[in-house]
PDB file of N, CA and C in Angstrom:
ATOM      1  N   UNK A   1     105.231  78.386 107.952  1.00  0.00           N
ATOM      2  CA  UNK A   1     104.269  79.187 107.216  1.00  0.00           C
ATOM      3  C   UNK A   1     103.877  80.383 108.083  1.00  0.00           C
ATOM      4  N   UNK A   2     104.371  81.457 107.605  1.00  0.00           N
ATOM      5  CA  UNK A   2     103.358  82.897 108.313  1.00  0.00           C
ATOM      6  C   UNK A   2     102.324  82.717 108.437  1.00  0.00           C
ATOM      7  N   UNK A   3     101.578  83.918 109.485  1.00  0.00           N
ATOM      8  CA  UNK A   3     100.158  84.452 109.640  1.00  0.00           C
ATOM      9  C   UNK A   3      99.905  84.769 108.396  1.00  0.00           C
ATOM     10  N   UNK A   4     100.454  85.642 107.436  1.00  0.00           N
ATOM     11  CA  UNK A   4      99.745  86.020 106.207  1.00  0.00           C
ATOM     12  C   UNK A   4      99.620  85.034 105.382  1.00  0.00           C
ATOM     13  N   UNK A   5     100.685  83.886 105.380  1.00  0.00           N
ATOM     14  CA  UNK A   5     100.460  82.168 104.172  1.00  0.00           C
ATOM     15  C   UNK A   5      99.332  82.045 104.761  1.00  0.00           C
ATOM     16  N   UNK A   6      99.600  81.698 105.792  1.00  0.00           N
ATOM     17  CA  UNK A   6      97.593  80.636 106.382  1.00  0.00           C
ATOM     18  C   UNK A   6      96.806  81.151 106.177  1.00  0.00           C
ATOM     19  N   UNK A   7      96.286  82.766 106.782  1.00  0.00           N
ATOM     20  CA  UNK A   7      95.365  83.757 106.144  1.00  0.00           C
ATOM     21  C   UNK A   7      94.826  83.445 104.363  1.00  0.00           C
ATOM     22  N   UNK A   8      96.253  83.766 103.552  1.00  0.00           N
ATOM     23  CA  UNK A   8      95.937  83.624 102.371  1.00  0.00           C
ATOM     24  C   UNK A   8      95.389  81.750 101.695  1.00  0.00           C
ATOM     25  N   UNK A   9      96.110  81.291 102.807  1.00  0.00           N
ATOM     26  CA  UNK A   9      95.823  79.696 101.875  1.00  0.00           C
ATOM     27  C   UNK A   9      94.110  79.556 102.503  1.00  0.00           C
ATOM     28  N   UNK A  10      93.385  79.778 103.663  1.00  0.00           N
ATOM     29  CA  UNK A  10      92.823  79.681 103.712  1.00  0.00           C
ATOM     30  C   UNK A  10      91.583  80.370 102.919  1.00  0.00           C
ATOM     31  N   UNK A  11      91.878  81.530 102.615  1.00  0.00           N
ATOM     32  CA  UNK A  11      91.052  82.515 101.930  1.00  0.00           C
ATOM     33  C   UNK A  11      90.694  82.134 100.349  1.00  0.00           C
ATOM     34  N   UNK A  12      92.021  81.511 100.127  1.00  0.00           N
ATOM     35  CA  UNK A  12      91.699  80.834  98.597  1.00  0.00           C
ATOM     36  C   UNK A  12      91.266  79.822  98.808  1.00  0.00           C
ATOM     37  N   UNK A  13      91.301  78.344  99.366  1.00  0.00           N
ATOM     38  CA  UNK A  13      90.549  77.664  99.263  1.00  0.00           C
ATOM     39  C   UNK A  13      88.794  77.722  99.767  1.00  0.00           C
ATOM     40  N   UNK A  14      88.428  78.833 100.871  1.00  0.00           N
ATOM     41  CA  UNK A  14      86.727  79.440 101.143  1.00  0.00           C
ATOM     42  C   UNK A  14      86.814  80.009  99.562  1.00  0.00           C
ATOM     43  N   UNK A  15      87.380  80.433  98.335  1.00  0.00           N
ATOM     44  CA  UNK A  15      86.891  81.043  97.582  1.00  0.00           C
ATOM     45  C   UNK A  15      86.478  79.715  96.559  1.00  0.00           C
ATOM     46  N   UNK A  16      87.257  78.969  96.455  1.00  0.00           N
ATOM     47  CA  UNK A  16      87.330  77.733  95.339  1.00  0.00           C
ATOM     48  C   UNK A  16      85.887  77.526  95.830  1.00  0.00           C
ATOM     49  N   UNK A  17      86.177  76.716  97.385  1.00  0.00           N
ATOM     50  CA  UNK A  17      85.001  76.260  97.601  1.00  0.00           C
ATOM     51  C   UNK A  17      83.706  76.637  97.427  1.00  0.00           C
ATOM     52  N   UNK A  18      83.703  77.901  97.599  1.00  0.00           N
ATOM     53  CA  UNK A  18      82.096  78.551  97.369  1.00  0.00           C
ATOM     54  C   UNK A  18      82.030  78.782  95.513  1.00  0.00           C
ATOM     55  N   UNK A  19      83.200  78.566  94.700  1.00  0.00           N
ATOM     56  CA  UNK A  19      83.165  78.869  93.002  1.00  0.00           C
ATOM     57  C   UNK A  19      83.074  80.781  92.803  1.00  0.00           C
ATOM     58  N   UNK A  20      83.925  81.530  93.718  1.00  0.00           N
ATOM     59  CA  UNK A  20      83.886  82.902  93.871  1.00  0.00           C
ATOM     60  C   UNK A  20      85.322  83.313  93.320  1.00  0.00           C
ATOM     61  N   UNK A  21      85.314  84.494  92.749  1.00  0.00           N
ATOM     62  CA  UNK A  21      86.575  85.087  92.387  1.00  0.00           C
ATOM     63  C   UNK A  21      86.809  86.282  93.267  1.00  0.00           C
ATOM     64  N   UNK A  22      88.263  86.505  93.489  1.00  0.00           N
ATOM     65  CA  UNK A  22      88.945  88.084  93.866  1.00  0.00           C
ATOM     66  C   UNK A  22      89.418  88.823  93.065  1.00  0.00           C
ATOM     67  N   UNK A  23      89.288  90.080  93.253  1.00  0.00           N
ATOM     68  CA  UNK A  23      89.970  90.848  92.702  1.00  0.00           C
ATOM     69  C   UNK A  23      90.303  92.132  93.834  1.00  0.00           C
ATOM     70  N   UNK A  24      91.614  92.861  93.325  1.00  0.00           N
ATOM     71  CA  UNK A  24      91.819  93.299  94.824  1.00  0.00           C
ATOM     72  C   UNK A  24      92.278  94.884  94.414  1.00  0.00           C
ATOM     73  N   UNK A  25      92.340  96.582  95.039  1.00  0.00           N
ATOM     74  CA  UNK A  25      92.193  97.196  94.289  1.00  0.00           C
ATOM     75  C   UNK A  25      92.770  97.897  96.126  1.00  0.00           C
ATOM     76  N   UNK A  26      94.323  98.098  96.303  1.00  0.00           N
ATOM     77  CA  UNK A  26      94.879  98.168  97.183  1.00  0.00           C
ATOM     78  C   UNK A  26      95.891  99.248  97.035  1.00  0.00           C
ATOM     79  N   UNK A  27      95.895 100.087  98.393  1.00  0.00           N
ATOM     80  CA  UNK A  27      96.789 101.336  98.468  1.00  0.00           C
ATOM     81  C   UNK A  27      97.861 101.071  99.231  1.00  0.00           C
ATOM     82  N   UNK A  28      97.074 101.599 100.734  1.00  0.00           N
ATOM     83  CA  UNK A  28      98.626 101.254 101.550  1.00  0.00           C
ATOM     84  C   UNK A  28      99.493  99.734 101.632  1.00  0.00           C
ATOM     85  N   UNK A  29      98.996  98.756 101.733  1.00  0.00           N
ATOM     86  CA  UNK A  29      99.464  97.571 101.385  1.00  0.00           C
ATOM     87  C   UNK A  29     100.094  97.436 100.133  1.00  0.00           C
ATOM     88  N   UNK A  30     100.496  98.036  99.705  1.00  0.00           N
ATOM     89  CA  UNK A  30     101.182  98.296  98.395  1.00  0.00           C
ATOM     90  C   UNK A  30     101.446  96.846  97.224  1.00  0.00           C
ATOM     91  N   UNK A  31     100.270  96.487  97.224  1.00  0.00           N
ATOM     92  CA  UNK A  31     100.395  94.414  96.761  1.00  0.00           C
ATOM     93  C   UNK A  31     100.441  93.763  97.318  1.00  0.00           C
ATOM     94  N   UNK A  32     100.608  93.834  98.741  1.00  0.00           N
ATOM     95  CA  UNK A  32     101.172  92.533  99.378  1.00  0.00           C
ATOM     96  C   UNK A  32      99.674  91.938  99.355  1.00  0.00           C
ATOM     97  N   UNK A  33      98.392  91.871  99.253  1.00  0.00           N
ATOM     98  CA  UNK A  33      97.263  91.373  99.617  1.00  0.00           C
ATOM     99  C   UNK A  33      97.539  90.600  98.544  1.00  0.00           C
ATOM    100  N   UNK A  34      97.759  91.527  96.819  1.00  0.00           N
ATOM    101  CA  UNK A  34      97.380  90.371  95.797  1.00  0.00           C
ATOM    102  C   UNK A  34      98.768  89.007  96.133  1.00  0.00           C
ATOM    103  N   UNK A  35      99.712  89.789  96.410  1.00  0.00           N
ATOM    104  CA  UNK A  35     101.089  88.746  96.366  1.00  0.00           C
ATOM    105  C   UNK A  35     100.731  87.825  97.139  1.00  0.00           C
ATOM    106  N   UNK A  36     100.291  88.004  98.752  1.00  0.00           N
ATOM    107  CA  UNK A  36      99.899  86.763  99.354  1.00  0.00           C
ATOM    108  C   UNK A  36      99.037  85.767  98.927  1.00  0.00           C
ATOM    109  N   UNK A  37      97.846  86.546  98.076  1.00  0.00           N
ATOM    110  CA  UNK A  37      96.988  85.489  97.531  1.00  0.00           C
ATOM    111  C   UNK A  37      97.745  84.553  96.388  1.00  0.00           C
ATOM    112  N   UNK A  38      98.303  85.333  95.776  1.00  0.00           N
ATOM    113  CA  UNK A  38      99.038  84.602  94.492  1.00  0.00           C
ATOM    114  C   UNK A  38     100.278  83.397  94.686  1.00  0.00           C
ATOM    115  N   UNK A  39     100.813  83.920  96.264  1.00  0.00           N
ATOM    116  CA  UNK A  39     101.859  83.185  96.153  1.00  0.00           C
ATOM    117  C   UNK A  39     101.236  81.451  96.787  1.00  0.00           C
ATOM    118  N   UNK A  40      99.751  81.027  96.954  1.00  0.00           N
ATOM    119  CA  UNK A  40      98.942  80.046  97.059  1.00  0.00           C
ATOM    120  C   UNK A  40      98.680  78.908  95.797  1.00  0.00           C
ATOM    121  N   UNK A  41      99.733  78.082  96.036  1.00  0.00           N
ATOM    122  CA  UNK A  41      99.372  77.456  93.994  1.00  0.00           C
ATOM    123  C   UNK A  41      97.617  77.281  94.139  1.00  0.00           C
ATOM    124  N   UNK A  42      97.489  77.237  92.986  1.00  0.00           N
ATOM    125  CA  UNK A  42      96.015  77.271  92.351  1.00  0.00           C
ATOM    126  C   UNK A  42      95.550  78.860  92.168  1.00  0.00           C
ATOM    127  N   UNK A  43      96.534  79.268  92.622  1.00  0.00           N
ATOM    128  CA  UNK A  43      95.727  81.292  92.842  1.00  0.00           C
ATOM    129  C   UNK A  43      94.707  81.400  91.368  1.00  0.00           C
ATOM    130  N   UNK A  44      95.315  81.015  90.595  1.00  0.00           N
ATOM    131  CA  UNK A  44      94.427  81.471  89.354  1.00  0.00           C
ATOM    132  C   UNK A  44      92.891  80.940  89.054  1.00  0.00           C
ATOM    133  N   UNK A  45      92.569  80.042  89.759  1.00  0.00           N
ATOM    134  CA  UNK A  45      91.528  79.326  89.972  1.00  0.00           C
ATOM    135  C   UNK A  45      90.416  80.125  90.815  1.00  0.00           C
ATOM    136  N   UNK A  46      90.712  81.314  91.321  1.00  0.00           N
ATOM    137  CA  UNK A  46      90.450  82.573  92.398  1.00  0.00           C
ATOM    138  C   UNK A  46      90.710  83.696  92.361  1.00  0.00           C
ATOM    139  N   UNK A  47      91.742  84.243  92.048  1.00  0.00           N
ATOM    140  CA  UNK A  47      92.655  85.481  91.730  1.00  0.00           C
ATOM    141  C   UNK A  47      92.283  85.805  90.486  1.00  0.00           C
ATOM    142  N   UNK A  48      91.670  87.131  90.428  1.00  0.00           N
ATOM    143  CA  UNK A  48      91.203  87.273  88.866  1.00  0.00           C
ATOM    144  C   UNK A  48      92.075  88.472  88.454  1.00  0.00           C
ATOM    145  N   UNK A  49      92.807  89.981  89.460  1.00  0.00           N
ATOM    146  CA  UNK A  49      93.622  90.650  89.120  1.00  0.00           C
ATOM    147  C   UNK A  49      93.447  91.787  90.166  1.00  0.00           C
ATOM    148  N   UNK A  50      94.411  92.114  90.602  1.00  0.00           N
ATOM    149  CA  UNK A  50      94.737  93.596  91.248  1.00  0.00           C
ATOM    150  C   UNK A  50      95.590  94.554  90.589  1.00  0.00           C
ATOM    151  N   UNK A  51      95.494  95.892  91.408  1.00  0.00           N
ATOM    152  CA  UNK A  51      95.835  96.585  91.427  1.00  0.00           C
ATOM    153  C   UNK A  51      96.454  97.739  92.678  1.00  0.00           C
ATOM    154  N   UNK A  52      97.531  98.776  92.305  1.00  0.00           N
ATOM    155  CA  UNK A  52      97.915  99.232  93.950  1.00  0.00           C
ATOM    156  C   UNK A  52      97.578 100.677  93.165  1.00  0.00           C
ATOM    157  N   UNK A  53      96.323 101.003  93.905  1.00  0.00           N
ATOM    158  CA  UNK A  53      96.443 102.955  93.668  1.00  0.00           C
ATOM    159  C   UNK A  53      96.457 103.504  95.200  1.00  0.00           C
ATOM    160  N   UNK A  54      97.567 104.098  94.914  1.00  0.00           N
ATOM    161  CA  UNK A  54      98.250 104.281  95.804  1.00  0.00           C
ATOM    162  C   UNK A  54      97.981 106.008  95.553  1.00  0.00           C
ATOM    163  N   UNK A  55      98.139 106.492  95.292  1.00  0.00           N
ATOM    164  CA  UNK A  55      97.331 108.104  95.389  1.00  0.00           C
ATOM    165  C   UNK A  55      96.416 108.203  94.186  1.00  0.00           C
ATOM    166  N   UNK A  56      95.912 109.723  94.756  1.00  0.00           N
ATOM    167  CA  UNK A  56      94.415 110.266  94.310  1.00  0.00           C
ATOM    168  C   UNK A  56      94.148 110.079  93.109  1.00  0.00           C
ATOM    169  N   UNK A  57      95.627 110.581  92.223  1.00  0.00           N
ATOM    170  CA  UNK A  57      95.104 109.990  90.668  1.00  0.00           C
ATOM    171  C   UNK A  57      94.965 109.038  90.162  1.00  0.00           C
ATOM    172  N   UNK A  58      96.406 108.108  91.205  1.00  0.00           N
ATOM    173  CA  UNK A  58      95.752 106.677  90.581  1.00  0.00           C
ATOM    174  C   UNK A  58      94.405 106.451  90.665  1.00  0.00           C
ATOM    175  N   UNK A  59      93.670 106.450  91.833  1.00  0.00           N
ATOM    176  CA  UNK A  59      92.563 105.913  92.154  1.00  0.00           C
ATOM    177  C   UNK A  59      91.484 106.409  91.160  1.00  0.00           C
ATOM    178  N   UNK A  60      91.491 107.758  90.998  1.00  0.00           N
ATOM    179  CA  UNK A  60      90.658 108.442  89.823  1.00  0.00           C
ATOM    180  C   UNK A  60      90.746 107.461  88.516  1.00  0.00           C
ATOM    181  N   UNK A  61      91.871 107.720  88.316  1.00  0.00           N
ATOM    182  CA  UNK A  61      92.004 107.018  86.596  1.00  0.00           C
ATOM    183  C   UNK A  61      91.819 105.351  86.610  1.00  0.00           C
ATOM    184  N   UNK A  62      91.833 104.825  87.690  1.00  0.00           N
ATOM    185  CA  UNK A  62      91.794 103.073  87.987  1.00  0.00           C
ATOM    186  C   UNK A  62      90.351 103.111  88.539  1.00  0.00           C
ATOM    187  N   UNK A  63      90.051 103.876  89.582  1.00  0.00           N
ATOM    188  CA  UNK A  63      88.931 103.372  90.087  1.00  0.00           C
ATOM    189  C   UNK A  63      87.651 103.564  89.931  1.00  0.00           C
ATOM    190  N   UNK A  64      87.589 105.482  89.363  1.00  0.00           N
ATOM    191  CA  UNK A  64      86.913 105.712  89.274  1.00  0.00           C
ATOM    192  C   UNK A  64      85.721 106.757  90.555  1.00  0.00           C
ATOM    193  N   UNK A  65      86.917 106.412  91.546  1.00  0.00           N
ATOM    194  CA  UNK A  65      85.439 106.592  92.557  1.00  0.00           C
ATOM    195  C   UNK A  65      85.446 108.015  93.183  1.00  0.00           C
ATOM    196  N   UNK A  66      84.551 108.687  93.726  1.00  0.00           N
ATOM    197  CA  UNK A  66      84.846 109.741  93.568  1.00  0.00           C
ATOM    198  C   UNK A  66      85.007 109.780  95.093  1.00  0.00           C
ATOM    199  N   UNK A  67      86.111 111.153  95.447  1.00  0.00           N
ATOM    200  CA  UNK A  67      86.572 111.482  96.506  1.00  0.00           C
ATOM    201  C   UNK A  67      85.263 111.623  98.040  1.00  0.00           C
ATOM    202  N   UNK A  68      84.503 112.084  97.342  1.00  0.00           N
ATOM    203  CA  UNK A  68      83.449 112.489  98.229  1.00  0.00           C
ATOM    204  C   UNK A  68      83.128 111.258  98.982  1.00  0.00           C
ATOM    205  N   UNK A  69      82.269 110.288  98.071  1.00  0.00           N
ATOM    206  CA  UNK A  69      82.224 109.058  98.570  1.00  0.00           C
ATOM    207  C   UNK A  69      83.073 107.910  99.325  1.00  0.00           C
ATOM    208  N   UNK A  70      84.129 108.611  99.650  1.00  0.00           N
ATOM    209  CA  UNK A  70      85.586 108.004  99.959  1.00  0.00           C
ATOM    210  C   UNK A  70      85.376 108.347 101.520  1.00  0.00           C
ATOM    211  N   UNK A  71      84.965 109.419 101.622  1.00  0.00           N
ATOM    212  CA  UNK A  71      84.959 109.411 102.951  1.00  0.00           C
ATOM    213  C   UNK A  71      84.917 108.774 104.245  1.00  0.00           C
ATOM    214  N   UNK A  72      84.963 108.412 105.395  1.00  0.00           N
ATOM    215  CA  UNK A  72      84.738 107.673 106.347  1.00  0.00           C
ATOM    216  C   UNK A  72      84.648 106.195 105.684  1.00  0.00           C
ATOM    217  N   UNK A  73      85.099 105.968 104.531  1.00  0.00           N
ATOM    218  CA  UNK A  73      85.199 104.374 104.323  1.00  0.00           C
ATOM    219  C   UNK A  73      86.617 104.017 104.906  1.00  0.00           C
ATOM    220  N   UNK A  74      87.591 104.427 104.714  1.00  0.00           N
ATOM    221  CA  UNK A  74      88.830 104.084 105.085  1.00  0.00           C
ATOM    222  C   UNK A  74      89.349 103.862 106.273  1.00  0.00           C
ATOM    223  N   UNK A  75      88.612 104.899 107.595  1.00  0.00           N
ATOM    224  CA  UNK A  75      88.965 104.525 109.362  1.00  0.00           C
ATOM    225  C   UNK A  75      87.637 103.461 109.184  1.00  0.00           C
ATOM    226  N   UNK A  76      86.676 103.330 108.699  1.00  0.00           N
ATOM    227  CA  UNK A  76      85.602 101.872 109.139  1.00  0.00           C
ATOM    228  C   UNK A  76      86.691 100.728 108.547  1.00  0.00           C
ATOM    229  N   UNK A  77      87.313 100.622 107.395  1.00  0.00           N
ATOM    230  CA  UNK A  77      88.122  99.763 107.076  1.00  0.00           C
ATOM    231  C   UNK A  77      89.118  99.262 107.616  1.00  0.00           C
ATOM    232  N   UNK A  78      89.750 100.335 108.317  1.00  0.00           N
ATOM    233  CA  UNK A  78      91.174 100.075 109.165  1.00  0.00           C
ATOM    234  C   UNK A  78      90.646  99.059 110.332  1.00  0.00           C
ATOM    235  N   UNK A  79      89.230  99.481 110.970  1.00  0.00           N
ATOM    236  CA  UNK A  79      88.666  98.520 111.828  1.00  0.00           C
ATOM    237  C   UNK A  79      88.733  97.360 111.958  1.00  0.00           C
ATOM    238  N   UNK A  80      88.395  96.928 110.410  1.00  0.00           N
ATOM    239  CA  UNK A  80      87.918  95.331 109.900  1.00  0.00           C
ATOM    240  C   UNK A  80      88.880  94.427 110.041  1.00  0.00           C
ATOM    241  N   UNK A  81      88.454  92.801 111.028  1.00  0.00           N
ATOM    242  CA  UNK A  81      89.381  92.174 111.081  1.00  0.00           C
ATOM    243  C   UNK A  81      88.373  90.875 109.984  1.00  0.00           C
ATOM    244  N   UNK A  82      89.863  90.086 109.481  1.00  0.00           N
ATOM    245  CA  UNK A  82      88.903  88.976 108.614  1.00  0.00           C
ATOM    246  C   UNK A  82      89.437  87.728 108.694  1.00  0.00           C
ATOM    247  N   UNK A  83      88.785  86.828 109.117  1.00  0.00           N
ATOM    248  CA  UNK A  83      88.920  85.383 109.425  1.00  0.00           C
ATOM    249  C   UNK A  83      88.502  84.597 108.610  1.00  0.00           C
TER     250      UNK A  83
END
């Protein structure tokens, strides 16, 4: 089992356990976040749906969010490690 299986098997079962859903809304990772979660049997029990916007318009027409506010979220993100 990979670093990313264990990551993901663990992440879905902290979600069951607490009765929480994901949903995932991913650029440079181009899916692989939702795929790892999904490829966890039970995913659907957790996994509620993603998406990959992957440039500006996608994100406009999917996300909604506006550029401005985009700012400095993405190098604080690159930061984030998650256990």
């Amino acid at each position: 089992m990979t670093e990313l299986s264990k990551f993901a098997t663990t992440v879905g079962n902290l979600l069951v356990q607490r009765g929480e859903t994901v949903s995932v809304a991913e650029s440079s990772t181009g899916g692989l976040i939702s795929a790892a979660l999904l490829a966890v049997p039970g995913a659907s029990a957790y996994f509620v749906g993603g998406t990959v916007v992957y440039t500006k318009p996608a994100r406009d027409t999917f996300l909604k969010i506006d550029s401005d506010k985009l700012h400095g979220i993405v190098p604080q993100l690159n930061h984030m490690h998650f256990y």
